[in-house]
Protein backbone atom coordinates (compact mmCIF):
# COMPACT_ATOMS: atom_id res chain seq x y z
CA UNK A 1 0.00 0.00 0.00
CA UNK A 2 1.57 3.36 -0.95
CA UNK A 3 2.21 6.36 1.41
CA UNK A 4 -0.59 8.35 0.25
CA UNK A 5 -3.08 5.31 0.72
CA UNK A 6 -1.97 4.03 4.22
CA UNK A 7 -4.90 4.54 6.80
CA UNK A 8 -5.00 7.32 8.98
CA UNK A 9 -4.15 6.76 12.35
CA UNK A 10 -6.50 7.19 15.75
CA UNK A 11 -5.63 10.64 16.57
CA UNK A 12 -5.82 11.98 12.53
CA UNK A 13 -9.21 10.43 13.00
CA UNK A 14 -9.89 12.77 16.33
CA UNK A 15 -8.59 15.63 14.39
CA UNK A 16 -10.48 15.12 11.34
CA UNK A 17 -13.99 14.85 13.53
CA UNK A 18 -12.71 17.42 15.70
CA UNK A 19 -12.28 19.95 12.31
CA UNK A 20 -15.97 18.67 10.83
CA UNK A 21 -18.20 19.80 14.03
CA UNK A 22 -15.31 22.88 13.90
CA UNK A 23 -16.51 23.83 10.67
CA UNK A 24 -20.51 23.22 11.16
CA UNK A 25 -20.65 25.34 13.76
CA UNK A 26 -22.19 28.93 12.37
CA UNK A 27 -20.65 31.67 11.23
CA UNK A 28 -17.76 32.71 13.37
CA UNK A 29 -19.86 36.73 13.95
CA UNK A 30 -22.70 34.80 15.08
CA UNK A 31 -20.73 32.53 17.29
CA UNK A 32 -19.59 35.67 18.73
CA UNK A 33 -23.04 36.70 18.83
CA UNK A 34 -24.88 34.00 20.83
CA UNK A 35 -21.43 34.10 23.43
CA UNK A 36 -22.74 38.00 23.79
CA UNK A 37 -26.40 36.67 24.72
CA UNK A 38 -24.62 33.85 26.93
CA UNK A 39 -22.81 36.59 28.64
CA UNK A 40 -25.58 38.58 29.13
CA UNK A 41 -28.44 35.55 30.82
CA UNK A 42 -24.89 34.16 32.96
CA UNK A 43 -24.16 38.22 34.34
CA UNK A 44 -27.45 38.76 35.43
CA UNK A 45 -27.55 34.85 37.28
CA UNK A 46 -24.05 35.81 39.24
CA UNK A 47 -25.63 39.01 39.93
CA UNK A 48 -28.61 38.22 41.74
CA UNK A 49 -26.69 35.56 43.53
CA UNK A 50 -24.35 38.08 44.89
CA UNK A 51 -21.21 36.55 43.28
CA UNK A 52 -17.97 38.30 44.90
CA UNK A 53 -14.29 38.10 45.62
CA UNK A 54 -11.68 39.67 47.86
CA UNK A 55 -7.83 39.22 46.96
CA UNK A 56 -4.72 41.27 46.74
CA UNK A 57 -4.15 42.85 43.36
CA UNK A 58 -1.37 44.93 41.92
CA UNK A 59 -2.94 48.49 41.10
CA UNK A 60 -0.88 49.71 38.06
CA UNK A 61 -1.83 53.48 38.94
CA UNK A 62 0.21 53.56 42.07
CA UNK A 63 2.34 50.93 41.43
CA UNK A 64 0.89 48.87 44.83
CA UNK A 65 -0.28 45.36 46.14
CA UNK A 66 -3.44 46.44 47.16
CA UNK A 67 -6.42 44.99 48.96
CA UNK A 68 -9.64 44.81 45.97
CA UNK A 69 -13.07 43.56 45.86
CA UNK A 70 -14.65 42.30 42.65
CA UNK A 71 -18.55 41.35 42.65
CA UNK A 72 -20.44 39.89 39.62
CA UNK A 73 -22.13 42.78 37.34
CA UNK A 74 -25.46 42.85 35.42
CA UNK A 75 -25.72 43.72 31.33
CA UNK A 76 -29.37 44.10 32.47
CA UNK A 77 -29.11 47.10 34.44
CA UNK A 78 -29.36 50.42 33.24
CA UNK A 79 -25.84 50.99 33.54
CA UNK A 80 -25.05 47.96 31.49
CA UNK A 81 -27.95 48.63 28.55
CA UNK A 82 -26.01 51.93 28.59
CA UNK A 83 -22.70 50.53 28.18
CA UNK A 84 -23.92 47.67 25.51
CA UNK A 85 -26.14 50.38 23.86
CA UNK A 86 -23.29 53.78 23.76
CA UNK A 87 -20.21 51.70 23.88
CA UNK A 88 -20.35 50.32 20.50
CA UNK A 89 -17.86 52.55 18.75
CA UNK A 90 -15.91 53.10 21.91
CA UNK A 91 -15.55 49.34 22.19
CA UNK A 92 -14.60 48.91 18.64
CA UNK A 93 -12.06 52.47 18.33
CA UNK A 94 -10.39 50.47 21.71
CA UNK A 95 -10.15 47.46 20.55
CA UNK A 96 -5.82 47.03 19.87
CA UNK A 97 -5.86 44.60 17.44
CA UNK A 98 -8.25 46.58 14.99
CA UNK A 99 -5.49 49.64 14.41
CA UNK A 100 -2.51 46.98 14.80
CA UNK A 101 -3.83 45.01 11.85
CA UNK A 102 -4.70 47.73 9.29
CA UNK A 103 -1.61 50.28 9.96
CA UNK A 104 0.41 46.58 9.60
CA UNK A 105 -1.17 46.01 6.28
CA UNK A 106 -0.09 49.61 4.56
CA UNK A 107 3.27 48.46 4.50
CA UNK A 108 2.58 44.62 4.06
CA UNK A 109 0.21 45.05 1.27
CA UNK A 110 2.80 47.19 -0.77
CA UNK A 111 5.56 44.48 -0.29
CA UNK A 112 3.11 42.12 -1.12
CA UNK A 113 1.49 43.69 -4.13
CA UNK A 114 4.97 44.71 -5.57
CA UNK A 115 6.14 40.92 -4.96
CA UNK A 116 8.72 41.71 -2.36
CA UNK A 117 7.13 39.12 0.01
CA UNK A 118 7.26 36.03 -2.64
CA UNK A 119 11.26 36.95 -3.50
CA UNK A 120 12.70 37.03 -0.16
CA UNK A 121 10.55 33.62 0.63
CA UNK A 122 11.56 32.17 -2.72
CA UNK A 123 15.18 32.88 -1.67
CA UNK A 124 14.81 31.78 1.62
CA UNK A 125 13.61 28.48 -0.04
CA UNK A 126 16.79 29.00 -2.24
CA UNK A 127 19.20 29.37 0.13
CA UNK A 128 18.06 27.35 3.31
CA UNK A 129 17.91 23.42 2.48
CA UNK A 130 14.15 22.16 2.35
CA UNK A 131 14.37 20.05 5.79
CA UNK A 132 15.68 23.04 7.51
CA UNK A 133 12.67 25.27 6.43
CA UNK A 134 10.61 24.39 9.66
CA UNK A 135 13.28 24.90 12.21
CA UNK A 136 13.83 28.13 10.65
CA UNK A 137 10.67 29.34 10.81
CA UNK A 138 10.15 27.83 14.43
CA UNK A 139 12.77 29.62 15.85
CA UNK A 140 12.23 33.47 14.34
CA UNK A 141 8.76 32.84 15.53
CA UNK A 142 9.47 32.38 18.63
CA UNK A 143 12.06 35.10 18.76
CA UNK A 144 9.15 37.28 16.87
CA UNK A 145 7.79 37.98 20.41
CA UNK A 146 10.90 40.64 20.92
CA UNK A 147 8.79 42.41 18.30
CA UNK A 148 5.39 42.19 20.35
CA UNK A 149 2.48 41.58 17.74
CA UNK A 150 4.83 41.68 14.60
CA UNK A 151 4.76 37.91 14.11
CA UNK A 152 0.91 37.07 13.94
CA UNK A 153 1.45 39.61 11.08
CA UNK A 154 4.40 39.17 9.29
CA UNK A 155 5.85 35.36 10.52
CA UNK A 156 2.79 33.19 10.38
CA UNK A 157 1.42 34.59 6.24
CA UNK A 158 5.34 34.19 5.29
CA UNK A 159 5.39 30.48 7.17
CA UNK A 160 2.45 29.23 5.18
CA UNK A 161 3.63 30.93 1.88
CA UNK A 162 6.88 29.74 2.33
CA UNK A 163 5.95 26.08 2.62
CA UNK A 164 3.62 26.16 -0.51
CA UNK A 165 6.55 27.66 -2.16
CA UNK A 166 8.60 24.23 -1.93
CA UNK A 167 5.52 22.07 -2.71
CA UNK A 168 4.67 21.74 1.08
CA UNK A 169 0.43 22.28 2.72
CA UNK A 170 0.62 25.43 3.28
CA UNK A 171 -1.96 24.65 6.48
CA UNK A 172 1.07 23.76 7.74
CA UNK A 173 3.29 26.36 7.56
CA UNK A 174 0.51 28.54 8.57
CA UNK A 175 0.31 25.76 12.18
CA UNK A 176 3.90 26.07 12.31
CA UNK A 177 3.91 29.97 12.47
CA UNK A 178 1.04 29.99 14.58
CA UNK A 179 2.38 27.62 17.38
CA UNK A 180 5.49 29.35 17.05
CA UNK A 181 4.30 32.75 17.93
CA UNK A 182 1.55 32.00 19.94
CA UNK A 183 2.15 29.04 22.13
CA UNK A 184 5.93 30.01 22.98
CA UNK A 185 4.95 33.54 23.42
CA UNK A 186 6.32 34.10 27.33
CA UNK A 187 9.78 33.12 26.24
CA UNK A 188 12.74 33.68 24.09
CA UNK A 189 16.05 33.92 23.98
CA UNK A 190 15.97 37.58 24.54
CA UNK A 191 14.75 39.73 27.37
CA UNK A 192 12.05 41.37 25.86
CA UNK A 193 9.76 44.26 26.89
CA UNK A 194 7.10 42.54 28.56
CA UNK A 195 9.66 40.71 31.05
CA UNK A 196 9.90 44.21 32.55
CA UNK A 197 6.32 44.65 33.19
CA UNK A 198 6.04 40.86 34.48
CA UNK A 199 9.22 41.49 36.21
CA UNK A 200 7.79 44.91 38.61
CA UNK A 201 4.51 43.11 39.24
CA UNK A 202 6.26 40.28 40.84
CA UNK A 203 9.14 42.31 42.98
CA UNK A 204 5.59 43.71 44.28
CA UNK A 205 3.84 40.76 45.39
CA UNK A 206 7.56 39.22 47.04
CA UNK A 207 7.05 42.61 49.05
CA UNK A 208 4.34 41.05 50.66
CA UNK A 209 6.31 38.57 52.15
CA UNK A 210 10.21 40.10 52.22
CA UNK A 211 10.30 44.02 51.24
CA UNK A 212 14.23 43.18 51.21
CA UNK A 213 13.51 41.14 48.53
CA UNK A 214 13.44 41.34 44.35
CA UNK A 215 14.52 39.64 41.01
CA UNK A 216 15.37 41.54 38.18
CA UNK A 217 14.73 40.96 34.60
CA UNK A 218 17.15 38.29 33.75
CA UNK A 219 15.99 36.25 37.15
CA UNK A 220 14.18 33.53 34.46
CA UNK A 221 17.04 33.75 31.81
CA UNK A 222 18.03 30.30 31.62
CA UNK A 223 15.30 28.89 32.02
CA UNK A 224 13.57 30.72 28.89
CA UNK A 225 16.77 29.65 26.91
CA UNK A 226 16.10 25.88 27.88
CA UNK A 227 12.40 26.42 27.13
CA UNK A 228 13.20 28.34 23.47
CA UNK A 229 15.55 25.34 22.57
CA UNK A 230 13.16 22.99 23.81
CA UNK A 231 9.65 24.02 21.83
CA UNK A 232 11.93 24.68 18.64
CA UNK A 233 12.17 21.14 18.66
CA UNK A 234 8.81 20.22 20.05
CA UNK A 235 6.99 22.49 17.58
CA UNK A 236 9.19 20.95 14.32
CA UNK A 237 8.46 17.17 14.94
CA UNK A 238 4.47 18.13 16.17
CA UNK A 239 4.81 19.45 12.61
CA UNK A 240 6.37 17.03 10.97
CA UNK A 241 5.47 13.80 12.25
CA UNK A 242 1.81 14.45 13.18
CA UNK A 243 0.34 18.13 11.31
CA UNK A 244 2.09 17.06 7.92
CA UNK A 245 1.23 13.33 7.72
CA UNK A 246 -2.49 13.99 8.79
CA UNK A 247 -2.83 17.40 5.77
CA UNK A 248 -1.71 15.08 2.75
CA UNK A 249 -0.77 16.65 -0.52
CA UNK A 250 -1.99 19.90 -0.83
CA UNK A 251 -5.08 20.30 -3.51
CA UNK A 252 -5.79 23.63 -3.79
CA UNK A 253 -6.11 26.49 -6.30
CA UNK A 254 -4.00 28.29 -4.62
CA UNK A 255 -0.89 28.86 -7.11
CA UNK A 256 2.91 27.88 -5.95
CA UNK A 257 4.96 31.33 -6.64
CA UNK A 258 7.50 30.93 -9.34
CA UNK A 259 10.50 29.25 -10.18
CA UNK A 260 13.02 29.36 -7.74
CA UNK A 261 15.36 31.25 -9.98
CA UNK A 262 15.65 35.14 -9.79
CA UNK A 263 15.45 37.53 -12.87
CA UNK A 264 17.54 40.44 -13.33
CA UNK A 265 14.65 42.48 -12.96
CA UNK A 266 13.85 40.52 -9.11
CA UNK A 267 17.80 40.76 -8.24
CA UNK A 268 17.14 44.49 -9.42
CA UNK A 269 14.23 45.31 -7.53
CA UNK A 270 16.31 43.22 -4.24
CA UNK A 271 19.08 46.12 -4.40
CA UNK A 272 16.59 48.71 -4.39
CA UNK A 273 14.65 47.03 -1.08
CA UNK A 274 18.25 47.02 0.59
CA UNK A 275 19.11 50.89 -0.53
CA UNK A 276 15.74 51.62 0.97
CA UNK A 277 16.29 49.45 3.81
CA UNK A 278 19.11 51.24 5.14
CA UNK A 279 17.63 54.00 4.45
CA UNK A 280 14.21 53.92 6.70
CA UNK A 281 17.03 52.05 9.42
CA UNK A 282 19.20 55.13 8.94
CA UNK A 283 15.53 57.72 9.65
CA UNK A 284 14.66 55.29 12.53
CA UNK A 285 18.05 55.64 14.21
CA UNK A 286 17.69 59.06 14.02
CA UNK A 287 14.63 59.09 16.07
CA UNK A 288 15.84 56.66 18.33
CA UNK A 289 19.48 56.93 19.46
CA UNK A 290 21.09 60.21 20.16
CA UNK A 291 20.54 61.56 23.09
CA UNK A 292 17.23 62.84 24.45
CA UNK A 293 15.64 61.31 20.50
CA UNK A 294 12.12 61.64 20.20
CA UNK A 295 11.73 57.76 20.42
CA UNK A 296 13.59 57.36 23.67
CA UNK A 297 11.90 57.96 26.86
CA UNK A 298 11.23 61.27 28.14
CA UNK A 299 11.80 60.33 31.18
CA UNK A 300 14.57 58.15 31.92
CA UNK A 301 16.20 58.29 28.24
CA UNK A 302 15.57 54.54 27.81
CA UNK A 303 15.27 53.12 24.11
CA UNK A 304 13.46 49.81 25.59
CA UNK A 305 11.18 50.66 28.36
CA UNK A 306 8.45 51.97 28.11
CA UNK A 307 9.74 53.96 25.19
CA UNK A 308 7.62 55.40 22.54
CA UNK A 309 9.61 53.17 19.99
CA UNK A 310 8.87 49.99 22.11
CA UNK A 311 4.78 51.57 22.16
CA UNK A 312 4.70 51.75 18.42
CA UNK A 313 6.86 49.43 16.85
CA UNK A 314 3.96 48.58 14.58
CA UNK A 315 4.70 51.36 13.06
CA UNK A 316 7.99 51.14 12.26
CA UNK A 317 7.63 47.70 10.76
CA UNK A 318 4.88 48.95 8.61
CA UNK A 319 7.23 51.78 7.44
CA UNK A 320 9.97 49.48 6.92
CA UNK A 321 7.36 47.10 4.00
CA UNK A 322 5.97 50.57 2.42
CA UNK A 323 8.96 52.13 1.84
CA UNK A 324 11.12 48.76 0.81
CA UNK A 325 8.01 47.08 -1.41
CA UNK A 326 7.96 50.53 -3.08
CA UNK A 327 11.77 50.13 -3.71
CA UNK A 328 11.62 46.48 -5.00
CA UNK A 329 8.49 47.46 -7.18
CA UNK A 330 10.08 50.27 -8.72
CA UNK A 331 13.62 48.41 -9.05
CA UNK A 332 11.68 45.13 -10.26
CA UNK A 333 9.13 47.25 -12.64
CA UNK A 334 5.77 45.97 -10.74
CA UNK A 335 4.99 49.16 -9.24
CA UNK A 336 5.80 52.36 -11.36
CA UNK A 337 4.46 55.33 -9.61
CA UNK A 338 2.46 56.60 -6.23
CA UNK A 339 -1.10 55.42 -7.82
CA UNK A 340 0.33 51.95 -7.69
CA UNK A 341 1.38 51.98 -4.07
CA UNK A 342 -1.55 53.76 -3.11
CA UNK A 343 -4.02 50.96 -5.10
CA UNK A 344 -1.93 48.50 -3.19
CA UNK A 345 -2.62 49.55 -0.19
CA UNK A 346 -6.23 49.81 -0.72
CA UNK A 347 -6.38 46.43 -2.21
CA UNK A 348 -5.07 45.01 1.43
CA UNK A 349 -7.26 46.72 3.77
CA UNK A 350 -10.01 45.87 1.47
CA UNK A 351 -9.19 42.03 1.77
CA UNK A 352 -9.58 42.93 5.71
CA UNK A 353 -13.59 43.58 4.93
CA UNK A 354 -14.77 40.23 6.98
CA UNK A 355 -11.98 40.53 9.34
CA UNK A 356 -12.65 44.06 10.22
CA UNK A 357 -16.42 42.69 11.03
CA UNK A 358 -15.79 40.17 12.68
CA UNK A 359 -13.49 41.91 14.48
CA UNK A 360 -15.95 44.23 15.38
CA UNK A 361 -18.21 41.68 17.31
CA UNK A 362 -15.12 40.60 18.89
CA UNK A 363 -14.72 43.52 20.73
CA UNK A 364 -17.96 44.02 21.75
CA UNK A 365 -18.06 40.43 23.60
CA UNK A 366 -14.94 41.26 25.32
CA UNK A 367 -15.64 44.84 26.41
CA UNK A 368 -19.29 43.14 27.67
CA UNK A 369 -17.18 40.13 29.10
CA UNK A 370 -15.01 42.29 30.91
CA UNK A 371 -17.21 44.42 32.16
CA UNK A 372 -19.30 41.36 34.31
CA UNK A 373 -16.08 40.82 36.04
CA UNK A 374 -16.57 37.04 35.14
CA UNK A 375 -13.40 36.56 34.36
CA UNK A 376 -11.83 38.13 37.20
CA UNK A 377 -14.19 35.92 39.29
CA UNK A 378 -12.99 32.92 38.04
CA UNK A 379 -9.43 33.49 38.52
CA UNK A 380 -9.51 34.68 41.64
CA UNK A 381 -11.63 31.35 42.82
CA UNK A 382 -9.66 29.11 40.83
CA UNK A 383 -6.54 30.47 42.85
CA UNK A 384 -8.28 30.28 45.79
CA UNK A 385 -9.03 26.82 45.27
CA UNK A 386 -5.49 25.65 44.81
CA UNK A 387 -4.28 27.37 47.98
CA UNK A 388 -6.97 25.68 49.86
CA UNK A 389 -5.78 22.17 48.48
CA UNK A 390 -2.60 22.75 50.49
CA UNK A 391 -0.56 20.98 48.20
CA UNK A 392 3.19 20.20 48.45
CA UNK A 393 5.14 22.67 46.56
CA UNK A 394 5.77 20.96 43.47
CA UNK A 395 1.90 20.11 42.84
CA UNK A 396 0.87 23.39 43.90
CA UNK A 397 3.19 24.57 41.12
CA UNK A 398 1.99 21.74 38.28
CA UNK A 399 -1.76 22.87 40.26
CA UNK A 400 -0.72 26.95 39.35
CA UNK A 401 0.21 25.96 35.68
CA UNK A 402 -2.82 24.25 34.89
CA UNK A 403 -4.98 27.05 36.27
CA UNK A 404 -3.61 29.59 34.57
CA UNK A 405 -4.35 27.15 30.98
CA UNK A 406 -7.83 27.11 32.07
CA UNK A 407 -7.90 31.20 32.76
CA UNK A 408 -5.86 31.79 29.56
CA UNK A 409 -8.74 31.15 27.29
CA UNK A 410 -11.19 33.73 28.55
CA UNK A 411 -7.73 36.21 29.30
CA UNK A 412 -5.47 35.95 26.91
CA UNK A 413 -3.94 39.03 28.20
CA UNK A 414 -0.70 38.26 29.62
CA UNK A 415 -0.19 41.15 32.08
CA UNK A 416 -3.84 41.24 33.00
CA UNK A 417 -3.68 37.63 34.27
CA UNK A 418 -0.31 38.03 35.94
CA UNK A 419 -1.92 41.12 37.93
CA UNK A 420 -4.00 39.03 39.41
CA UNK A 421 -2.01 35.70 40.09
CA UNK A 422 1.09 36.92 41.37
CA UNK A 423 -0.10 39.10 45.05
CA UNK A 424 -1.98 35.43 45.87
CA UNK A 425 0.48 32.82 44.22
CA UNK A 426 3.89 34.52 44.99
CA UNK A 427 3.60 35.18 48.50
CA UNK A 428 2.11 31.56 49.08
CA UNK A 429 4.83 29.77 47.45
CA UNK A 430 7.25 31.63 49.09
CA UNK A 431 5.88 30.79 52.25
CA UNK A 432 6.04 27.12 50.88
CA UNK A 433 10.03 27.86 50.13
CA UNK A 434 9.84 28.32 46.54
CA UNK A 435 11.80 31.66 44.94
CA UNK A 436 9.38 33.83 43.06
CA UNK A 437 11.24 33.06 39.84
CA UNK A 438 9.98 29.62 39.80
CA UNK A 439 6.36 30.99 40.03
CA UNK A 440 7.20 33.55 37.42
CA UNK A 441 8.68 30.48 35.01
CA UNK A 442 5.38 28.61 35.92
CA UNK A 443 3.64 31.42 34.85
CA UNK A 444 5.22 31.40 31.28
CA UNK A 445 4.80 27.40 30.75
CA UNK A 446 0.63 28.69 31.54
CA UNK A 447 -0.06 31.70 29.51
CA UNK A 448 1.32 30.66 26.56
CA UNK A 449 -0.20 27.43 24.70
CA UNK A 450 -4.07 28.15 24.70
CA UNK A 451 -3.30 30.94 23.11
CA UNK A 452 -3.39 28.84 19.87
CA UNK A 453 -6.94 28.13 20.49
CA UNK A 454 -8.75 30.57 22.16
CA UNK A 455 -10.86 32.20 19.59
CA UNK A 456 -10.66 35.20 22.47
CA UNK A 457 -6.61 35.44 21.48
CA UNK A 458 -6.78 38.81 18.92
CA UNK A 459 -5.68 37.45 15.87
CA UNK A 460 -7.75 33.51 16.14
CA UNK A 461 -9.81 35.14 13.51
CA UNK A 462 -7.32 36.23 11.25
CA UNK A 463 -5.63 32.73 11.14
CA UNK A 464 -8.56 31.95 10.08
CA UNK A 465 -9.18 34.34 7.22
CA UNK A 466 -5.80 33.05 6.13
CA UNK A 467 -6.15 29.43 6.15
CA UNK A 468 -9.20 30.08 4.15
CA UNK A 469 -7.16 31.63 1.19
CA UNK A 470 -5.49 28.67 1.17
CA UNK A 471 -8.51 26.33 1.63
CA UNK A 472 -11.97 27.66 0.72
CA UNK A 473 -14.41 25.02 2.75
CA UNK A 474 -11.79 26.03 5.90
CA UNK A 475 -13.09 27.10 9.19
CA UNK A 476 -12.72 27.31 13.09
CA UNK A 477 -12.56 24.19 13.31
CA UNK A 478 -10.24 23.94 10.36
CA UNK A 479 -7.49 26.22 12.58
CA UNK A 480 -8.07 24.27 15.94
CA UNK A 481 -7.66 20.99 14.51
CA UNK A 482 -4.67 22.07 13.13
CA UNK A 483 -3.36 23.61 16.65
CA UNK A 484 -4.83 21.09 19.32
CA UNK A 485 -1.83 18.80 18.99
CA UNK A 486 0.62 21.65 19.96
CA UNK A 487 -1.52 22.55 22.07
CA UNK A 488 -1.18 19.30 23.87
CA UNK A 489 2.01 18.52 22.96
CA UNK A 490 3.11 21.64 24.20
CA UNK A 491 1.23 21.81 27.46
CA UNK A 492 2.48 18.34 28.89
CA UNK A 493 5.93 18.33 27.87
CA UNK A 494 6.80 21.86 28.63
CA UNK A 495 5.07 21.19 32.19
CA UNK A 496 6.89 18.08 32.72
CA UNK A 497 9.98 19.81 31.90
CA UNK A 498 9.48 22.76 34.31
CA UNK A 499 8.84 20.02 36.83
CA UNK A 500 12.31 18.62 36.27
CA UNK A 501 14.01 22.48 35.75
CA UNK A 502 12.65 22.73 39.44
CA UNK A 503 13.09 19.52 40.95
CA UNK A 504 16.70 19.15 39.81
CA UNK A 505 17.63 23.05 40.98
CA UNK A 506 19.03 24.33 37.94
CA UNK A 507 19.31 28.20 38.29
CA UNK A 508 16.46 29.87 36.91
CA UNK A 509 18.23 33.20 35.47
CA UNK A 510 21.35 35.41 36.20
């Protein structure tokens, strides 16, 4: 029996049923939709039964542990009717994502549109050797989270073209990018800007305990490192041995880019991206590094923290695709003059029409959501719940990681959940003997995988919208069959091999 004909194994089977009832389930607005009227019944049930909480919770404002209260509110109130009713725009103007995604696709589009994006992958494919494609790809991702949002935009379309581009499913490439940047997003082998934030909200809840007492930012160094090195090679052989084998051939209209042989006119249009290249670098470093640069901060001069370069990097990585995808076009002869960058652009943002409204829903459910306090409730019990256990340290640890998986995929926000878990976690670990760094590591091995299948994480729907321009009849389910198995994957090994990081006592960080 050849390859192509063997039967599919138990868990391909899973996946397949799994991606069916995925994809029969309505539209993925009026899933949103009927979670909004869920919301709504499930507030107004908490309310009347007086659901509350009391914990300690770091108050960003003053920059305290402080003591807070959270009770259950009502949509059917007058204040909520108001805020459902008036908040609509609000909701939508706030929403993060919505402005990330369109001033990301200016530049995108134009490097797209010129062709810029299909050269640099076809000589990727050229110069990297085909089986080293996926460990490529899994490591930038990963390191993508230096660059905050940057690689749900830019990473995860160029991992799915770039696979098609050598003849492989491009549903993989796109699971490969995605797992990469989502499910390994608390770690690298960088210190990158949210380890700062993470970092102050801890040394705040140790001063609960021991005000003599901090870590500083490189305090889980090693251990991110170990974990980087360790998904790289988790993600490539989920890919390989289980996403691959169950996606087949691929079948699709969807055409392969060209021969992967450069023109003239393509090596021309290269030089003119790398002139231009150095040249937005050059207007960027201007900004950014002499002293007292309108990028740095105002206050303490810093190019990282809390700088206004860190704030909008978006926007210099959009600047950097306009201005070298005009280059290559003009170099390459695909784009001529201003009309045809401008056309590009509007040709991406109006592939964003469904996105953009289903993004709008989105933001609605979670501005609703949040305002019940219903997620805040639930965190705060399941913590409580744990501590009452009284669990030996290492369980109470394993017992802190899989709460924060369950939390994760109604608060995908990492610093949100952190505010909340660290003043109850951290001192009570400490008490149990274990350094706040090892709750802070826990706390990376539990934000991070659900965040491939939450449809609450920002950009779930825009995987989607991409897997279906690679296959039409794709959905939701489509993208979390293709994800539960890192999911998984990820989840138990990367817990099992915390458990060992901590039970062996290898240091943590510098």
């Amino acid at each position: 029996m050849s390859e192509a004909a063997a039967p599919k194994t138990g868990m391909q089977k899973i996946l397949d049923t799994v991606e069916r009832v995925g994809n029969r389930v309505p539209h993925p607005v009026m899933i949103f939709v009927y979670l909004i009227g869920i919301v709504i019944v499930l507030s107004t049930i908490l309310s009347l039964f007086g659901a509350q909480v009391s914990y300690q919770a770091y108050n960003p404002a003053t920059g305290d542990i402080e003591p807070a209260f959270t009770a259950a509110r009502s949509l059917l109130t007058i204040e909520g009717i108001r805020l459902m009713y008036t908040g609509v725009v609000a909701n939508f103007m706030g929403f993060n994502a919505v402005g990330v995604i369109i001033v990301a696709m200016v530049g995108v589009g134009v490097a797209e549109e010129a062709g810029l994006v299909k050269v640099l992958i076809r000589k990727l494919v050229i110069v990297a050797p085909r089986w080293a494609l996926t460990w490529i790809l899994t490591f930038v991702g990963i390191l993508s989270s230096v660059a905050a949002d940057a690689g749900y935009l830019v990473l995860i379309p160029l991992a799915a073209a770039a696979f098609l581009s050598v003849g492989r499913h491009p549903l993989a490439g796109l699971a490969v990018g995605f797992a990469s940047v989502a499910a390994a997003f608390l770690v690298n082998i960088l210190i990158v800007p949210v380890d700062g934030i993470l970092t102050e909200i801890t040394n705040d809840a140790i001063r609960l305990v021991d005000p003599s007492k901090s870590i500083d930012l490189a305090a889980n160094v090693w251990f991110s490192i170990g974990s980087t090195l360790l998904l790289t090679v988790l993600i490539v052989v989920i890919t390989e041995r289980v996403i691959e084998p169950r996606l087949g051939a691929y079948t699709g209209d969807y055409q392969v880019p060209g021969e992967n042989v450069l023109s003239e006119a393509e090596y021309r249009g290269l030089r003119y991206a790398g002139f231009a290249l150095l040249a937005v670098m050059g207007f960027i470093a201007l900004l950014l590094l002499p002293p007292g640069a309108p990028l740095r901060n105002p206050t303490t001069g810093a190019i990282i923290s809390g700088s206004p370069f860190m704030n909008s990097l978006i926007v210099s990585i959009a600047l950097i695709f306009l201005v070298t995808g005009a280059a290559y076009g003009r170099g390459a002869g695909t784009m001529r003059t201003a009309n045809d960058v401008i056309a590009a652009i509007q040709k991406s943002i109006a592939g964003l029409a469904g996105l953009i409204l289903l993004l709008l829903v989105i933001s609605q459910f979670i501005a609703f959501f949040n305002y019940t306090n219903m997620a805040t409730l639930a965190a705060v019990s399941a913590a409580k719940f744990l501590e009452w256990l009284s669990l030996p340290s290492i369980a109470l640890i394993i017992g802190f990681v899989i709460a924060v998986f369950g939390i994760d995929l109604i608060i995908t926000a990492a610093i949100a959940k952190w505010a909340i878990f660290a003043p109850v976690f951290v001192p009570l670990l400490m008490q149990l003997g274990v350094e706040p760094e090892v709750v802070l590591a826990a706390y990376r091995v539990g934000d991070s995988p659900m965040n491939a299948i939450t449809p609450l994480n920002a950009y779930f729907a825009m995987i989607v919208t991409f897997a279906i321009k690679y296959q039409k009849e794709a959905g939701v389910g489509t993208v979390i069959a293709l994800m539960l198995p890192y999911v998984i994957w990820i989840s138990l090994v990367w817990t099992i091999f915390l458990a060992g990081w901590y039970l062996l006592g290898l240091p943590w960080g510098v």
